[in-house]
C-alpha atoms as a PDB file:
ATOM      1  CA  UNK A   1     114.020 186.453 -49.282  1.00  0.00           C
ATOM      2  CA  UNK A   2     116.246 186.899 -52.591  1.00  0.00           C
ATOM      3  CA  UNK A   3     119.371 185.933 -53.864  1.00  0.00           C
ATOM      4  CA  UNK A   4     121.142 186.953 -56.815  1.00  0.00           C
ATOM      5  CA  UNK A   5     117.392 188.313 -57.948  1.00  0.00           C
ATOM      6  CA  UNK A   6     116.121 185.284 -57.495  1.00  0.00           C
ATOM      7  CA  UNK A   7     113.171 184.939 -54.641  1.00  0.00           C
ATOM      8  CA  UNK A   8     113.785 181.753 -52.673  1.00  0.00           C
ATOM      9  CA  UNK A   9     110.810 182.518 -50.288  1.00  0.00           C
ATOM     10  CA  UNK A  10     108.166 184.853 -49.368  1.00  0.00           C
ATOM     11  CA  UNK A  11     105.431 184.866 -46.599  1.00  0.00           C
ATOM     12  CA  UNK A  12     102.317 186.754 -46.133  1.00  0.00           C
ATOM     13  CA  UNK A  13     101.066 188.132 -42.877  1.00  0.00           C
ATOM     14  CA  UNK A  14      97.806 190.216 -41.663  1.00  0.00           C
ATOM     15  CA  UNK A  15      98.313 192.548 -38.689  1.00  0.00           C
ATOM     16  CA  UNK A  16      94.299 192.781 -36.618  1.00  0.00           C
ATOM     17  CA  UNK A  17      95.006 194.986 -34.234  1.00  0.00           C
ATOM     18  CA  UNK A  18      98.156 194.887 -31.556  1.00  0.00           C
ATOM     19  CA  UNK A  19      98.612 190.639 -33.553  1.00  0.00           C
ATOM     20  CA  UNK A  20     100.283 189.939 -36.563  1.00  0.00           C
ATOM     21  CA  UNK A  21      99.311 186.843 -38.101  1.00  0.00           C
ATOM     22  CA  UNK A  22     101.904 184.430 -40.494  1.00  0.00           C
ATOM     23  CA  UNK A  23      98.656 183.582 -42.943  1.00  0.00           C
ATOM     24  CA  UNK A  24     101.082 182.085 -45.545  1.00  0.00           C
ATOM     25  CA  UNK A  25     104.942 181.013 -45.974  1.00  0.00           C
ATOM     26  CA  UNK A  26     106.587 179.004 -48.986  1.00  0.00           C
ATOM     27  CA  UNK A  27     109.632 178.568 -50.767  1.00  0.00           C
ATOM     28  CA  UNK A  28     110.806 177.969 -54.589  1.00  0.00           C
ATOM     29  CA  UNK A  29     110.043 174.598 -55.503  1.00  0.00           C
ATOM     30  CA  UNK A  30     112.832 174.420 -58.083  1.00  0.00           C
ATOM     31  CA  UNK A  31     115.516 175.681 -56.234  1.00  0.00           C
ATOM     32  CA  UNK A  32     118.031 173.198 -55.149  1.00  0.00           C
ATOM     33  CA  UNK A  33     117.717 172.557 -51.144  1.00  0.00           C
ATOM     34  CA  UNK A  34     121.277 173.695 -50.397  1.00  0.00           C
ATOM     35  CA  UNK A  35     120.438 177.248 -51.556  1.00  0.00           C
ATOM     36  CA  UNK A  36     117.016 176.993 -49.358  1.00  0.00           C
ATOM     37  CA  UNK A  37     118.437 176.418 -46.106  1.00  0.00           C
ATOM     38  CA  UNK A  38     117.940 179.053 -43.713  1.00  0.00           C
ATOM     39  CA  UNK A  39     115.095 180.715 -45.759  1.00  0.00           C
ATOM     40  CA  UNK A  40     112.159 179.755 -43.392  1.00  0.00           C
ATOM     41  CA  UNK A  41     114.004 180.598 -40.413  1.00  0.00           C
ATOM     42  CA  UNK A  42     114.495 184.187 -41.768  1.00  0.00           C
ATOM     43  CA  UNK A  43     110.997 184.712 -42.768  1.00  0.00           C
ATOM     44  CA  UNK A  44     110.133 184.159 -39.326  1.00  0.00           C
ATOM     45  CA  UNK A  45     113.338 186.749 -38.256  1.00  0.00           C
ATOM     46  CA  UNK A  46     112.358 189.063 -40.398  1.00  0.00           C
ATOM     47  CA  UNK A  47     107.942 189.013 -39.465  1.00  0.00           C
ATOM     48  CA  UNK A  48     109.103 189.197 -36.038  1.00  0.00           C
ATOM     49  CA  UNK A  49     111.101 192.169 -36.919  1.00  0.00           C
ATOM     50  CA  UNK A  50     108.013 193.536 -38.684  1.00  0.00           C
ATOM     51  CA  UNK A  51     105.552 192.757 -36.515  1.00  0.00           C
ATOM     52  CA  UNK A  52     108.013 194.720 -33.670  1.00  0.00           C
ATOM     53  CA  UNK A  53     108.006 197.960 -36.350  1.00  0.00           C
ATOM     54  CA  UNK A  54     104.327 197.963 -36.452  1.00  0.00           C
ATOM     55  CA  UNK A  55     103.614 198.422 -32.752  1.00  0.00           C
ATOM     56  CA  UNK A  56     102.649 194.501 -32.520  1.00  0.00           C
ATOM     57  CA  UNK A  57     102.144 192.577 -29.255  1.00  0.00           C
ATOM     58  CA  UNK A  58     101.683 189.640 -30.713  1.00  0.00           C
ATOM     59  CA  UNK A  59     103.369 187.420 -33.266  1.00  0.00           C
ATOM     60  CA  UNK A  60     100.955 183.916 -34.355  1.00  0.00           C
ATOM     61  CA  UNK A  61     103.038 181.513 -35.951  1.00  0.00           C
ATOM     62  CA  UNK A  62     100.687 179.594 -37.154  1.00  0.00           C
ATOM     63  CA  UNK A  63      99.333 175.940 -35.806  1.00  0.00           C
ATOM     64  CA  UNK A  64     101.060 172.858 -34.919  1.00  0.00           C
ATOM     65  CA  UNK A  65     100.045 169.178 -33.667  1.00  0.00           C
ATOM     66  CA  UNK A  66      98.764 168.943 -29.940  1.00  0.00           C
ATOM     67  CA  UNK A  67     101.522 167.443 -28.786  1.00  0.00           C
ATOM     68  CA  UNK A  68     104.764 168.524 -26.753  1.00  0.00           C
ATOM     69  CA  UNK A  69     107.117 166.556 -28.757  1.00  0.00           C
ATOM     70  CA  UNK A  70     105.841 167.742 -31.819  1.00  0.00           C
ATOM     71  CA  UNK A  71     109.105 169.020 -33.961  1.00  0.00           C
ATOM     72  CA  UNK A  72     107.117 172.223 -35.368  1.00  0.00           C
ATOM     73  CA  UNK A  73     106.205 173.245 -31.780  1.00  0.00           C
ATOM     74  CA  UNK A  74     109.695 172.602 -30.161  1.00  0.00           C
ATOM     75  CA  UNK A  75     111.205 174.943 -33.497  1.00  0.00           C
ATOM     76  CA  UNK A  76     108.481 177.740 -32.347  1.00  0.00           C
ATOM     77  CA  UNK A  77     109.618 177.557 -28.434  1.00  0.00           C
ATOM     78  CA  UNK A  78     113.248 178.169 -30.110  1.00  0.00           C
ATOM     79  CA  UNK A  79     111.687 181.746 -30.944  1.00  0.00           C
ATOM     80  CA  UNK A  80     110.242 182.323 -26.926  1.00  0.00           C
ATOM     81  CA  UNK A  81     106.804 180.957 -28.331  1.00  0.00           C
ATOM     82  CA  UNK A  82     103.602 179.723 -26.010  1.00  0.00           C
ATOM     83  CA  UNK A  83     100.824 177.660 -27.192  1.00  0.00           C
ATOM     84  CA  UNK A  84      97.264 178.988 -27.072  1.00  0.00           C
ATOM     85  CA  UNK A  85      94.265 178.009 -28.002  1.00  0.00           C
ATOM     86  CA  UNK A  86      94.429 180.451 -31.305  1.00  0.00           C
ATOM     87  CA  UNK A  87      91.787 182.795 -32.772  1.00  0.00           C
ATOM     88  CA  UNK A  88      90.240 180.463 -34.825  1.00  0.00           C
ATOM     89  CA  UNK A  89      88.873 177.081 -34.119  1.00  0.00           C
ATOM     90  CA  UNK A  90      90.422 174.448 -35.342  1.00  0.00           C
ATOM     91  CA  UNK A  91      89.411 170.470 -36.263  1.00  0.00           C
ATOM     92  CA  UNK A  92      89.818 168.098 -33.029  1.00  0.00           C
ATOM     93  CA  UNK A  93      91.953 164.684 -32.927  1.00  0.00           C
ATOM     94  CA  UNK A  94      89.616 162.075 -32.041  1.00  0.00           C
ATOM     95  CA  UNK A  95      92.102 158.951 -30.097  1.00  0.00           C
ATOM     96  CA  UNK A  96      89.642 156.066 -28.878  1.00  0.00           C
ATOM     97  CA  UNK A  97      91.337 152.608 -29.476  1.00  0.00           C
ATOM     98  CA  UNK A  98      89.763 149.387 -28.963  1.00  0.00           C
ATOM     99  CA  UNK A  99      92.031 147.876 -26.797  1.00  0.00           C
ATOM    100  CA  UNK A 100      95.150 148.750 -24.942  1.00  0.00           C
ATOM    101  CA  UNK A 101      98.196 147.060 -27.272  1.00  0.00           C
ATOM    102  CA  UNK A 102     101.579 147.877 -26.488  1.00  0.00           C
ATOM    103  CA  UNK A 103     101.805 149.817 -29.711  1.00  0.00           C
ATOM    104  CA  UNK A 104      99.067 151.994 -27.878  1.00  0.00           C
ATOM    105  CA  UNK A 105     101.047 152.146 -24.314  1.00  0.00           C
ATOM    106  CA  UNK A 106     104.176 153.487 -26.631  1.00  0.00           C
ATOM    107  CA  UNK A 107     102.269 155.934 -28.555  1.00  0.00           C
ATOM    108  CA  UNK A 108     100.380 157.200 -25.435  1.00  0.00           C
ATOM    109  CA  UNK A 109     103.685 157.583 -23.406  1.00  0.00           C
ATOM    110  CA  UNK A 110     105.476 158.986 -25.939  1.00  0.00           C
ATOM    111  CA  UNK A 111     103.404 161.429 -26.779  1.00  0.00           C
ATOM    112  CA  UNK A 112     102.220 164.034 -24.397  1.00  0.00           C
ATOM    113  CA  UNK A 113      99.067 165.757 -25.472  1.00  0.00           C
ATOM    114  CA  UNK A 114      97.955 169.233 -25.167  1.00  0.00           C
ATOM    115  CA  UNK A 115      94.553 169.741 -24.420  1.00  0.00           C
ATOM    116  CA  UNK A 116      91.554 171.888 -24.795  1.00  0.00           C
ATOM    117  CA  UNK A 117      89.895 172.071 -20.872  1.00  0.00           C
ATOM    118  CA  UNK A 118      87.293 174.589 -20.845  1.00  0.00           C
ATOM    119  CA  UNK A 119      89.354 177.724 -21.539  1.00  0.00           C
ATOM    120  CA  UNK A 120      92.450 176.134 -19.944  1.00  0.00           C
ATOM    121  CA  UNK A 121      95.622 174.269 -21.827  1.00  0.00           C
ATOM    122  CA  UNK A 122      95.793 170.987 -20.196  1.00  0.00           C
ATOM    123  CA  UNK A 123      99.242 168.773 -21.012  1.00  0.00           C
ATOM    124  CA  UNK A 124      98.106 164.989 -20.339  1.00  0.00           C
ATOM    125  CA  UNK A 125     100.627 162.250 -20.086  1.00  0.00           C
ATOM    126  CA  UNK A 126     100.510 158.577 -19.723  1.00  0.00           C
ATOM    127  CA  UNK A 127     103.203 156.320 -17.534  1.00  0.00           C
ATOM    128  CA  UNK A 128     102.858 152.906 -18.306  1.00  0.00           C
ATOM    129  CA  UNK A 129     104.624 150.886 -15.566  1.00  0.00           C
ATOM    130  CA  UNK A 130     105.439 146.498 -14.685  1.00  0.00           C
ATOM    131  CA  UNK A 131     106.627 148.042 -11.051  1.00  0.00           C
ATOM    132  CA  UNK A 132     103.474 147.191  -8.843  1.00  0.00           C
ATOM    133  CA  UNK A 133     105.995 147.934  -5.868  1.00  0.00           C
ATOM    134  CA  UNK A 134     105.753 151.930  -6.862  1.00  0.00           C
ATOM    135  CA  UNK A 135     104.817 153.686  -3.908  1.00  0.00           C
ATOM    136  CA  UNK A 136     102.571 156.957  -4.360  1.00  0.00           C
ATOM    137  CA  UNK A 137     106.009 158.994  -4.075  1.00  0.00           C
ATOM    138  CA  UNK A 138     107.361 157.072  -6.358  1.00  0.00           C
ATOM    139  CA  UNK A 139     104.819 157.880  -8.758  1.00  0.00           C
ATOM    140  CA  UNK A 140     104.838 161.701  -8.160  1.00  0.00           C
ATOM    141  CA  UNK A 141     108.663 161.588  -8.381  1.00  0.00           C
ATOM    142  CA  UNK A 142     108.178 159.863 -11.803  1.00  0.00           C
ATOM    143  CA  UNK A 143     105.613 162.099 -12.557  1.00  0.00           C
ATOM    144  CA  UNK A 144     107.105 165.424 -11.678  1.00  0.00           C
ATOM    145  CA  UNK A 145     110.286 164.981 -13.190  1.00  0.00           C
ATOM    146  CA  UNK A 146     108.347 164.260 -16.618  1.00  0.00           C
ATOM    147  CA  UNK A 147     106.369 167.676 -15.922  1.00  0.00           C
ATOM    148  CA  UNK A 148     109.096 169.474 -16.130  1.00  0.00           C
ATOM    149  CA  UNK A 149     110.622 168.479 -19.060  1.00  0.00           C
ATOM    150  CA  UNK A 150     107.513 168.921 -20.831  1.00  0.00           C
ATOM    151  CA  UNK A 151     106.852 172.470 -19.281  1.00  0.00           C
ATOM    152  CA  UNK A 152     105.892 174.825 -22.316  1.00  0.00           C
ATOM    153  CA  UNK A 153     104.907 178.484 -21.772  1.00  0.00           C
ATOM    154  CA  UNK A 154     101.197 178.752 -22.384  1.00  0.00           C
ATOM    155  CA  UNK A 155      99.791 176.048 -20.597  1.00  0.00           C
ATOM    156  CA  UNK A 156      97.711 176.020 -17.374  1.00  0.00           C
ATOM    157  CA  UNK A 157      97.711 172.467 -16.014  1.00  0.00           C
ATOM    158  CA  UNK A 158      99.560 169.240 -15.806  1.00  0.00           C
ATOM    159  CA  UNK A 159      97.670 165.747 -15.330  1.00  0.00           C
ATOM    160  CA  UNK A 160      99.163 162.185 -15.604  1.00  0.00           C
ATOM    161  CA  UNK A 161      97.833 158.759 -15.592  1.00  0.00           C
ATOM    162  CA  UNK A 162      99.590 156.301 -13.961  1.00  0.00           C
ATOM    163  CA  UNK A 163      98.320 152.498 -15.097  1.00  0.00           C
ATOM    164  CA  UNK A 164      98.595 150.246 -11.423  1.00  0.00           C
ATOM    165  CA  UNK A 165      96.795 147.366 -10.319  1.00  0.00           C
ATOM    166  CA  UNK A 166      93.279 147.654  -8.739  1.00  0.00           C
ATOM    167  CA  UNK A 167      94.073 147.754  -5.702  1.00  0.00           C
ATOM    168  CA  UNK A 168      96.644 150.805  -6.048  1.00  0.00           C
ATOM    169  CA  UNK A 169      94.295 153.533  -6.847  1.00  0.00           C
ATOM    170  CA  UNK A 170      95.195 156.590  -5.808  1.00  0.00           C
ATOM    171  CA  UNK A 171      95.369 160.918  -6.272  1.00  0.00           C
ATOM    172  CA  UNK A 172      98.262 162.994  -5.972  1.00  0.00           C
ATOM    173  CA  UNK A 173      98.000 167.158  -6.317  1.00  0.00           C
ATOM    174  CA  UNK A 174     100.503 169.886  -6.219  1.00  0.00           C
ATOM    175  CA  UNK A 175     102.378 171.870  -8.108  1.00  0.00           C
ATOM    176  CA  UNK A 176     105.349 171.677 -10.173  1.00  0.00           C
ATOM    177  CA  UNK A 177     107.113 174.393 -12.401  1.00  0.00           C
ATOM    178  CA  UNK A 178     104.316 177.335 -11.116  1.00  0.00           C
ATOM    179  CA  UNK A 179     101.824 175.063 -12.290  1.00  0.00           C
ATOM    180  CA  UNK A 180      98.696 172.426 -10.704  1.00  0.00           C
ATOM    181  CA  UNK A 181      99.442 168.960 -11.178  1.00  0.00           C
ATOM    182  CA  UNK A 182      97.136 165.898 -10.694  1.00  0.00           C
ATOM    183  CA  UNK A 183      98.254 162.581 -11.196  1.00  0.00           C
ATOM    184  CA  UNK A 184      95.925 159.557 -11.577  1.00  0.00           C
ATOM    185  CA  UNK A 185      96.688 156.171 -10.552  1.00  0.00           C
ATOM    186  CA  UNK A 186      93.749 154.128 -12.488  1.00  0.00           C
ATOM    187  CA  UNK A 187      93.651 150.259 -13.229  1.00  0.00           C
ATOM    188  CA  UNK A 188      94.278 149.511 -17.376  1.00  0.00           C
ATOM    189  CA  UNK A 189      90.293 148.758 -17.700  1.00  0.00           C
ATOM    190  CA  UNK A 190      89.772 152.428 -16.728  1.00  0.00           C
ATOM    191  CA  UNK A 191      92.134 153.584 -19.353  1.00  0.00           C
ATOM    192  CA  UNK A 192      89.755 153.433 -22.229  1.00  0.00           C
ATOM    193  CA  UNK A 193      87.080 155.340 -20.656  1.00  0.00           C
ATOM    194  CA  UNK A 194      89.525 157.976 -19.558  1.00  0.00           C
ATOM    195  CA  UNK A 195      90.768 158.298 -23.506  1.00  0.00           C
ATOM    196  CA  UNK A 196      87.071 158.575 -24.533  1.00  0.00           C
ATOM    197  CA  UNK A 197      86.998 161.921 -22.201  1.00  0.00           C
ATOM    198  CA  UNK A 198      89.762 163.896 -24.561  1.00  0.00           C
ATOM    199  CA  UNK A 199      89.376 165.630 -27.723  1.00  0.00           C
ATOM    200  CA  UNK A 200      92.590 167.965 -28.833  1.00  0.00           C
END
């Protein structure tokens, strides 16, 4: 991308086949922000464009952090994006606190994860709740309404954990948005042993 001569950003890309991959974007450093804005976005215009001139399926725009909320995945759904599990391995996010704080119940419920399951993409939330009165409908209402939201093309598989009392433990299935649900209703001294289970 140029102006006035000047090249405000470039990207690299490697087509394999019917997939073009976006192996490398930057921008000028020493170019005031005001004159940058927009550049990224039409890098990624103009490799879609590309990839469509070369006969490409396939567009990969690169990684982003397993989460639904995350602000680099919610730009790529702007472009009709879906998360997969990618070509190329990459490092997993290890989660195991000690004990359940309320900084943890925050970060947990705000934070819906996407997961590896076998060769499935698994989005796991967490509902942290002081209403023992919840009836199991209550919980799948709850539940549900969250699934939705968090629906992102690409995945395979909803689960959520409800935290109840011991005596509240129960299993919902069904299906929501074209895809399985299961929600869990576990007691908070299963909750640990239930994080140790997930790597992203």
């Amino acid at each position: 991308i140029m102006q006035n001569d000047k090249v405000l950003g470039t990207v690299l890309v490697h087509i394999s086949g019917k997939q073009l991959t976006i192996a490398w974007m930057g921008v000028d450093k020493d170019v005031e922000d005001s004159r940058l804005k927009g550049v990224t976005d039409a890098l990624d215009l103009y490799s879609l464009m590309f990839a469509y001139t070369q006969g490409c399926d396939v567009m990969d725009m690169g990684g982003s952090r397993p989460f639904i909320n995350d602000g680099v995945l919610r730009y790529k759904k702007k472009w009709g994006s879906a998360v997969s599990q990618g070509l190329v391995p990459k490092g997993s996010i290890f989660y195991i606190p000690c004990r359940i704080t309320q900084p943890v119940k925050s970060f947990l419920e705000n934070n819906p994860m996407i997961l590896s399951a076998g060769r499935k993409l698994r989005c796991v939330s967490w509902f942290f709740s002081e209403d023992n009165t919840a009836t199991g409908e209550d919980n799948v209402d709850h539940c549900t309404v969250n699934f939705n939201k968090m629906h992102q093309p690409g995945l395979d598989e909803f689960q959520c954990f409800r935290i109840v009392d011991e005596d509240q433990q129960e299993e919902f299935n069904g299906i929501v948005a074209g895809l399985p649900y299961r929600i869990s209703c576990i007691s908070s001294n299963r909750v640990l042993a239930a994080l140790s289970g997930f790597s992203s």
